[in-house]
Protein backbone atom coordinates (compact mmCIF):
# COMPACT_ATOMS: atom_id res chain seq x y z
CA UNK A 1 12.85 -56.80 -60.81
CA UNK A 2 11.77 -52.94 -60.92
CA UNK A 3 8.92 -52.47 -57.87
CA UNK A 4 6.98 -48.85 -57.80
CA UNK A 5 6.57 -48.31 -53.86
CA UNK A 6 4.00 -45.76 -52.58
CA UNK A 7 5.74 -43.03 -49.92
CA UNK A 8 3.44 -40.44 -50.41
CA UNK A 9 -0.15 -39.96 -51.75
CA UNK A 10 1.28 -38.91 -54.67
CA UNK A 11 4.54 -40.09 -54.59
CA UNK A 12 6.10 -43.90 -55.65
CA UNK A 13 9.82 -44.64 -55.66
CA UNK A 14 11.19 -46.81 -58.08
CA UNK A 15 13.54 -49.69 -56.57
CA UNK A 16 15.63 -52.52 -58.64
CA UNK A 17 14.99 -55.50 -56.42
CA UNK A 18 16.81 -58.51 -56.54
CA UNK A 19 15.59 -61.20 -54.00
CA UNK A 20 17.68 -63.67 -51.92
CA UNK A 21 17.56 -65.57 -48.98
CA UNK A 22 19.79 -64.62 -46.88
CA UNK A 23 19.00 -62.88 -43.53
CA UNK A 24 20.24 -59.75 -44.10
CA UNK A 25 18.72 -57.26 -47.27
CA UNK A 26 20.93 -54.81 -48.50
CA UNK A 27 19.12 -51.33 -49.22
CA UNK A 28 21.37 -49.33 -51.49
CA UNK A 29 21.20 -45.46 -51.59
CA UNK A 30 22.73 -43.61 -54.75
CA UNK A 31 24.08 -39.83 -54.58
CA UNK A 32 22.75 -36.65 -55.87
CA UNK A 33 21.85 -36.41 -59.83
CA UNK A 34 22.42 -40.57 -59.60
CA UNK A 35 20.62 -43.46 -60.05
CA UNK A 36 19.68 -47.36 -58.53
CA UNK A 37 21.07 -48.34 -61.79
CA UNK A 38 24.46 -47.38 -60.86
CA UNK A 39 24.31 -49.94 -58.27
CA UNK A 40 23.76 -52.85 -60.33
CA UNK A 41 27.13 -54.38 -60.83
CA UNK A 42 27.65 -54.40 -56.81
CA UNK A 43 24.24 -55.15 -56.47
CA UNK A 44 24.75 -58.44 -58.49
CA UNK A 45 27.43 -59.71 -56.32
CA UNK A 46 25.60 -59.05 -53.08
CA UNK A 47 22.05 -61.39 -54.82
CA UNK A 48 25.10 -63.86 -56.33
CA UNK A 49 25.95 -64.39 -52.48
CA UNK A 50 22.57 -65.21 -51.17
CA UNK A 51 21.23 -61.22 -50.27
CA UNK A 52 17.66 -59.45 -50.91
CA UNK A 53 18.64 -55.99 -52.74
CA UNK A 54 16.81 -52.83 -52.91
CA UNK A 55 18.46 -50.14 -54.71
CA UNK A 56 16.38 -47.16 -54.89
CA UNK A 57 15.75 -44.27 -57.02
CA UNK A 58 14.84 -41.23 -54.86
CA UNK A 59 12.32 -38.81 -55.50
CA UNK A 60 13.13 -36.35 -59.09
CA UNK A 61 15.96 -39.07 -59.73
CA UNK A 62 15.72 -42.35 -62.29
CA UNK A 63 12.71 -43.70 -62.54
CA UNK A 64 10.85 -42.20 -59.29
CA UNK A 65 8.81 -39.62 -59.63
CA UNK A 66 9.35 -35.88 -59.79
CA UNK A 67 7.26 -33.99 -57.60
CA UNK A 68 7.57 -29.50 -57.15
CA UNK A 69 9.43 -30.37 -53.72
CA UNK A 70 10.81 -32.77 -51.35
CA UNK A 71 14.62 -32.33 -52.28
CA UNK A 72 16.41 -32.40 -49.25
CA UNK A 73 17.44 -35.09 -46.72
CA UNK A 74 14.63 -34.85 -44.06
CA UNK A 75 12.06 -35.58 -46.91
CA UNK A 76 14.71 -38.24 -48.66
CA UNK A 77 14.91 -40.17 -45.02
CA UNK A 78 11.03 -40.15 -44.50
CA UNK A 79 10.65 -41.60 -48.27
CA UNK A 80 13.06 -44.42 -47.10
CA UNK A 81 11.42 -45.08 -44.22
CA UNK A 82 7.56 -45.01 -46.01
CA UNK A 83 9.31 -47.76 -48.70
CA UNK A 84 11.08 -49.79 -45.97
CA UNK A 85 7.63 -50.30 -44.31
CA UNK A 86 5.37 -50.65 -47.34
CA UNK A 87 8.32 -53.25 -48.67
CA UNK A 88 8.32 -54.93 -45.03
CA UNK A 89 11.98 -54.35 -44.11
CA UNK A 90 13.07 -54.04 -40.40
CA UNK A 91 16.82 -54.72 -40.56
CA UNK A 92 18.58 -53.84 -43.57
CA UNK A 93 22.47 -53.04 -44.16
CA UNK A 94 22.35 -49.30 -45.62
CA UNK A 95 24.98 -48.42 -48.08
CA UNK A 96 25.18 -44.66 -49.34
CA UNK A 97 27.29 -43.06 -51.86
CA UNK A 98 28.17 -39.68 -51.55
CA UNK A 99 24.73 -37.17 -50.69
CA UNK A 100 23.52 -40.82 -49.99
CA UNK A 101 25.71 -41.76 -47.21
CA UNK A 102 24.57 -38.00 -45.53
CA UNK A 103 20.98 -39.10 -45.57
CA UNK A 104 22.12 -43.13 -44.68
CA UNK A 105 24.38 -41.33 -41.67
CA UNK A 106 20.18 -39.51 -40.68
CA UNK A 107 18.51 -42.59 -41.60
CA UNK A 108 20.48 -45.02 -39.02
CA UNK A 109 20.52 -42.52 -36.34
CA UNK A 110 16.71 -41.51 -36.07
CA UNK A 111 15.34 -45.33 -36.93
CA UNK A 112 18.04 -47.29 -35.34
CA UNK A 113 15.38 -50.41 -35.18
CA UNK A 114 15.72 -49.95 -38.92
CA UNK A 115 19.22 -50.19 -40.04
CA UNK A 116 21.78 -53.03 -38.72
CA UNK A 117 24.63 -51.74 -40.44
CA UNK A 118 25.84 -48.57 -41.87
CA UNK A 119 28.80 -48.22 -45.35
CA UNK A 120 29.46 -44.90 -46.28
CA UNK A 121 30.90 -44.85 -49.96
CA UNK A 122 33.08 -42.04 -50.46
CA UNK A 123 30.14 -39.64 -48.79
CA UNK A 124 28.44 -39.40 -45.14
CA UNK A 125 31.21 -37.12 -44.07
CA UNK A 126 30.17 -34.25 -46.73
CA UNK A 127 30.83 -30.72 -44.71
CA UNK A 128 30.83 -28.49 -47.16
CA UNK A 129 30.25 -25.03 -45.34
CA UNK A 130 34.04 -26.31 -43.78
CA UNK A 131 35.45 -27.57 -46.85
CA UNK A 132 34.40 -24.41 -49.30
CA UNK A 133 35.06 -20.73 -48.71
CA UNK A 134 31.63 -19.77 -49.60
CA UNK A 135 28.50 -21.15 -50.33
CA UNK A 136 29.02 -19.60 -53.85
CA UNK A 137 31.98 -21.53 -54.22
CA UNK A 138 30.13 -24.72 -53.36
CA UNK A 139 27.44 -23.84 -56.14
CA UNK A 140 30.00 -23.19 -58.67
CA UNK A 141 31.33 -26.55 -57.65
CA UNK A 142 28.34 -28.64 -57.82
CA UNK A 143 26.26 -26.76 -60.41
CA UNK A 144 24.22 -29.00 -62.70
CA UNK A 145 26.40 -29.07 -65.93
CA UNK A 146 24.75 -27.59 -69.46
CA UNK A 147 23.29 -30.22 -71.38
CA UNK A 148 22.60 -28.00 -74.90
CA UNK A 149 23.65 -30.12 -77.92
CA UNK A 150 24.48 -33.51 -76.05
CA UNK A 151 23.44 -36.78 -77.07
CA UNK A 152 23.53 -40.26 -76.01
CA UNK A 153 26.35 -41.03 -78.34
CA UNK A 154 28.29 -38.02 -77.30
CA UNK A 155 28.12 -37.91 -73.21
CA UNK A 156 28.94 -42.03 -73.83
CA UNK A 157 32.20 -40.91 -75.54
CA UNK A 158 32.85 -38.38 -72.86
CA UNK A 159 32.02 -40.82 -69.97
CA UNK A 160 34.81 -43.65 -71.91
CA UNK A 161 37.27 -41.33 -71.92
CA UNK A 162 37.47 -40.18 -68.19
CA UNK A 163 36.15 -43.67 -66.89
CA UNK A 164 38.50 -45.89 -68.81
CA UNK A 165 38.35 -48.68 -66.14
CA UNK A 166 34.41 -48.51 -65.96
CA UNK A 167 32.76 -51.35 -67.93
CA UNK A 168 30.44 -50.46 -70.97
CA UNK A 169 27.22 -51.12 -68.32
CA UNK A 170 28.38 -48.78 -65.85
CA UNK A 171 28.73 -46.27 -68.76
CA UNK A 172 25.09 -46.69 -69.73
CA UNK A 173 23.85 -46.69 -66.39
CA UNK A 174 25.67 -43.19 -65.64
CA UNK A 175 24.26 -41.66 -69.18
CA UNK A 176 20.82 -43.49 -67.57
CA UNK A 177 20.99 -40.63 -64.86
CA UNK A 178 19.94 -37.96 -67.42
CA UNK A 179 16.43 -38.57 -69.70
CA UNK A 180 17.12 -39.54 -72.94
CA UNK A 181 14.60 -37.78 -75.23
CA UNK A 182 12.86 -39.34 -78.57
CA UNK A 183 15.79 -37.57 -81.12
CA UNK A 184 18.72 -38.99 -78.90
CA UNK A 185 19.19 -35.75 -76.79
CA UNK A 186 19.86 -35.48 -73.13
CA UNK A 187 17.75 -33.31 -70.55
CA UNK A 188 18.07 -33.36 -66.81
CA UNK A 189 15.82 -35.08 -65.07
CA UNK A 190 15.48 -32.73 -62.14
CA UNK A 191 14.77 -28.37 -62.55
CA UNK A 192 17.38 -27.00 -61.55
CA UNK A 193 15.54 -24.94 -58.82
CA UNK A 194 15.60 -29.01 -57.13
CA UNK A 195 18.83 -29.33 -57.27
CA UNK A 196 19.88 -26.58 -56.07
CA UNK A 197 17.15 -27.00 -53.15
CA UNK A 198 19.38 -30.37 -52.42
CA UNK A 199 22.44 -28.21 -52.17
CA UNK A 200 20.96 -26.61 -49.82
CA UNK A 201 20.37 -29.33 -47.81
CA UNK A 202 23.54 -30.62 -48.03
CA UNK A 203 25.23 -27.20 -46.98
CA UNK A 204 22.34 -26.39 -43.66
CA UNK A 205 22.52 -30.08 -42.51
CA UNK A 206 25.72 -31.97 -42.17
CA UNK A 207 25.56 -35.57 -41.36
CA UNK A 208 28.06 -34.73 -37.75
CA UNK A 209 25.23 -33.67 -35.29
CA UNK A 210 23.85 -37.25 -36.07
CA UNK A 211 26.63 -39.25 -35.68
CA UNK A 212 26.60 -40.15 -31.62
CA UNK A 213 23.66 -41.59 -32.29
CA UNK A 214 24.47 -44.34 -34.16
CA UNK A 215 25.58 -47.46 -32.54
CA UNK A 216 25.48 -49.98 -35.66
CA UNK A 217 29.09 -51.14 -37.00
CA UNK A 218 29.74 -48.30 -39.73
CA UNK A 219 32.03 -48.80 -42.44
CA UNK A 220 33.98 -45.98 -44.26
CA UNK A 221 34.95 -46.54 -48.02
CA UNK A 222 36.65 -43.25 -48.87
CA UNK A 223 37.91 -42.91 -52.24
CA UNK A 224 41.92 -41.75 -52.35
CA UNK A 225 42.41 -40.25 -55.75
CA UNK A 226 44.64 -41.01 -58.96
CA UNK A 227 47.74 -39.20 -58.12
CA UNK A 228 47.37 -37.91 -54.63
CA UNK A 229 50.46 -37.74 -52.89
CA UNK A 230 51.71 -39.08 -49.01
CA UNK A 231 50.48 -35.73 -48.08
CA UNK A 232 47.52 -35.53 -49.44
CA UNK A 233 46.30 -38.71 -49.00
CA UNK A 234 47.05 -38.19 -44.94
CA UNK A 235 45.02 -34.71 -45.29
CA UNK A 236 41.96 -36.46 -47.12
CA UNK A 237 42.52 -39.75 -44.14
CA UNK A 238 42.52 -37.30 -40.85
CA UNK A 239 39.75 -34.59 -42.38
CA UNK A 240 37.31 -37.89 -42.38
CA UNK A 241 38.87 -39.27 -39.07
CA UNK A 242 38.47 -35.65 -37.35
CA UNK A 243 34.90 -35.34 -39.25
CA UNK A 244 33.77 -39.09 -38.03
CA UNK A 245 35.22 -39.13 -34.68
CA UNK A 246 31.58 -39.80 -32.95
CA UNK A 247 30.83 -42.68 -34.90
CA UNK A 248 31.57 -45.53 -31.88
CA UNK A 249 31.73 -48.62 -34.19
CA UNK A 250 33.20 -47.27 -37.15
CA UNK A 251 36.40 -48.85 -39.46
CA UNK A 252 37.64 -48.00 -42.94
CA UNK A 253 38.45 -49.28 -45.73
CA UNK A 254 40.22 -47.01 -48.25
CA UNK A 255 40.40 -47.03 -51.89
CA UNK A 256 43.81 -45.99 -53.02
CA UNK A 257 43.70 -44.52 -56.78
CA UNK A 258 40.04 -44.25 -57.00
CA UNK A 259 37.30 -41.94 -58.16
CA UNK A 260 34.49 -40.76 -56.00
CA UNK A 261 32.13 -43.34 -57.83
CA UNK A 262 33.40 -46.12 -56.26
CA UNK A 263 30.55 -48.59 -56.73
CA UNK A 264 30.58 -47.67 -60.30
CA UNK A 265 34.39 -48.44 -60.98
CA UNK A 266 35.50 -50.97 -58.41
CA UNK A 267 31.89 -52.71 -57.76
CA UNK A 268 33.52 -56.62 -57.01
CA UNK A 269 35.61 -54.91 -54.10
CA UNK A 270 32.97 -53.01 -53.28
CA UNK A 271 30.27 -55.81 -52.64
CA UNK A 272 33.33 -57.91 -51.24
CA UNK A 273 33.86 -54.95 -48.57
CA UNK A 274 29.67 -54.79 -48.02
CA UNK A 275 29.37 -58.65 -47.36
CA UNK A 276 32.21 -58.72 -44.80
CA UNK A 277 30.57 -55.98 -43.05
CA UNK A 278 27.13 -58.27 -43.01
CA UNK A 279 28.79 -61.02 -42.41
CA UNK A 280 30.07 -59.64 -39.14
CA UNK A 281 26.29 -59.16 -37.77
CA UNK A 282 24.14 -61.70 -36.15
CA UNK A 283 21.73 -63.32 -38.40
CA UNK A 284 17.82 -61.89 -37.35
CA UNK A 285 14.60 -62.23 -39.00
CA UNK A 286 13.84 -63.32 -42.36
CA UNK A 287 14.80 -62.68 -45.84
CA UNK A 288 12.01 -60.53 -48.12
């Protein structure tokens, strides 16, 4: 079910809803230059087990809309909390991927009454100004890619061949990110003046300051990648442990030969890992 919800006066965010009846909604929260529709295979097997889903599209991303600004996490947590109210959610279990979990991390500590539970997938923990040399180099990192000359057909190859494991819906949902024009080509759906105004959110406000605040049970679901060795692994382990070490209630849960898009390639573990985590909370208030 897609539902347009009103934030602004002149801004709606677009949310794939699934209902259910079980106590606890899940409100999922995508990364930068993503989509809701990346969530749907995890997203399935939360509704499958009984739980209301709202996987939103924020602002400039899917099928939200696009205002001049807004692109940074202050404005992205005062969306969330506009939809949560006009959708009548007061305890949801957050999950954010990447630049997702850094605005979940925000969201849970300044509307505590809000969130019941906190999963940070592969993001939440995103320090760049320690983990780059520069700003420049974080840029050059994270620049929006070209898009001249590519086409549906084309960006599907390339998305098969580096995503072998990810089925063919997960392909089409990540092609989904970028607008598909009439003649099959592919423009981004954000200037890049906004993304690069969400980079510098991401760089000026690290998720750390916020983390004392937040006395929910927090899971971590980092992402350990394809050929990382002992050492490696350990670096990537203690760098989130050292980053995280406010959190009160926190575990994790690693993912061992994975990509950063966890939800996208291993989405049955990762709903498995999201239920346990509601399944540990005490059932309050209603289903919606």
């Amino acid at each position: 079910m897609d539902l347009s919800v009103p934030v602004t006066d002149d801004v709606k965010l677009h949310f794939r809803h699934r209902p259910g009846t079980a106590s606890l909604p899940f409100l999922l929260v995508h990364g930068m230059a993503s989509s809701a529709r990346l969530w749907d295979e995890v997203a399935d097997h939360l509704a499958a087990a009984g739980h209301a889903v709202y996987a939103v599209d924020l602002r400039g991303h899917g099928d939200s809309d696009t205002p001049e600004t807004g692109y940074d996490i202050p404005t992205a947590v005062a969306d969330l909390v506009a939809a949560s109210a006009a959708l009548g959610l007061d305890r949801v279990v957050v999950a954010g991927h990447s630049w997702g979990g850094n605005i979940s991390v925000r969201l849970t500590a300044e509307h505590p009454g809000l969130v019941a539970a906190l999963a940070l997938v592969d993001g939440g923990w995103l320090e760049p100004a320690r983990a780059f040399p520069s700003w420049d180099a974080f840029v050059g990192a994270l620049r929006p890619a070209a898009l001249e000359g590519a086409t549906v057909q084309s960006v599907s190859d390339y998305f098969r061949a580096i995503h072998p494991d990810w089925s063919p819906a997960a392909i089409e949902a990540a092609v989904d990110t970028m607008r598909v024009n009439a003649d099959g080509s592919l423009s981004r759906r954000m200037s890049t003046e906004q993304h690069m105004s969400i980079l510098h959110s991401i760089w000026n406000e690290p998720p750390r300051p916020w983390y004392a605040a937040i006395g929910v049970p927090t899971l971590l679901m980092p992402a350990i990648p394809k050929g990382a060795d002992a050492k490696w692994a350990d670096r990537i382990r203690s760098r989130i442990r050292e980053t995280t070490a406010d959190l009160r209630h926190a575990t994790m849960r690693e993912y061992l030969d994975s990509e950063h898009d966890l939800h996208a390639q291993h989405p049955r573990r990762v709903a498995a890992d999201l239920l346990d985590l509601a399944r540990g909370l005490q059932p309050v208030g209603n289903a919606r």
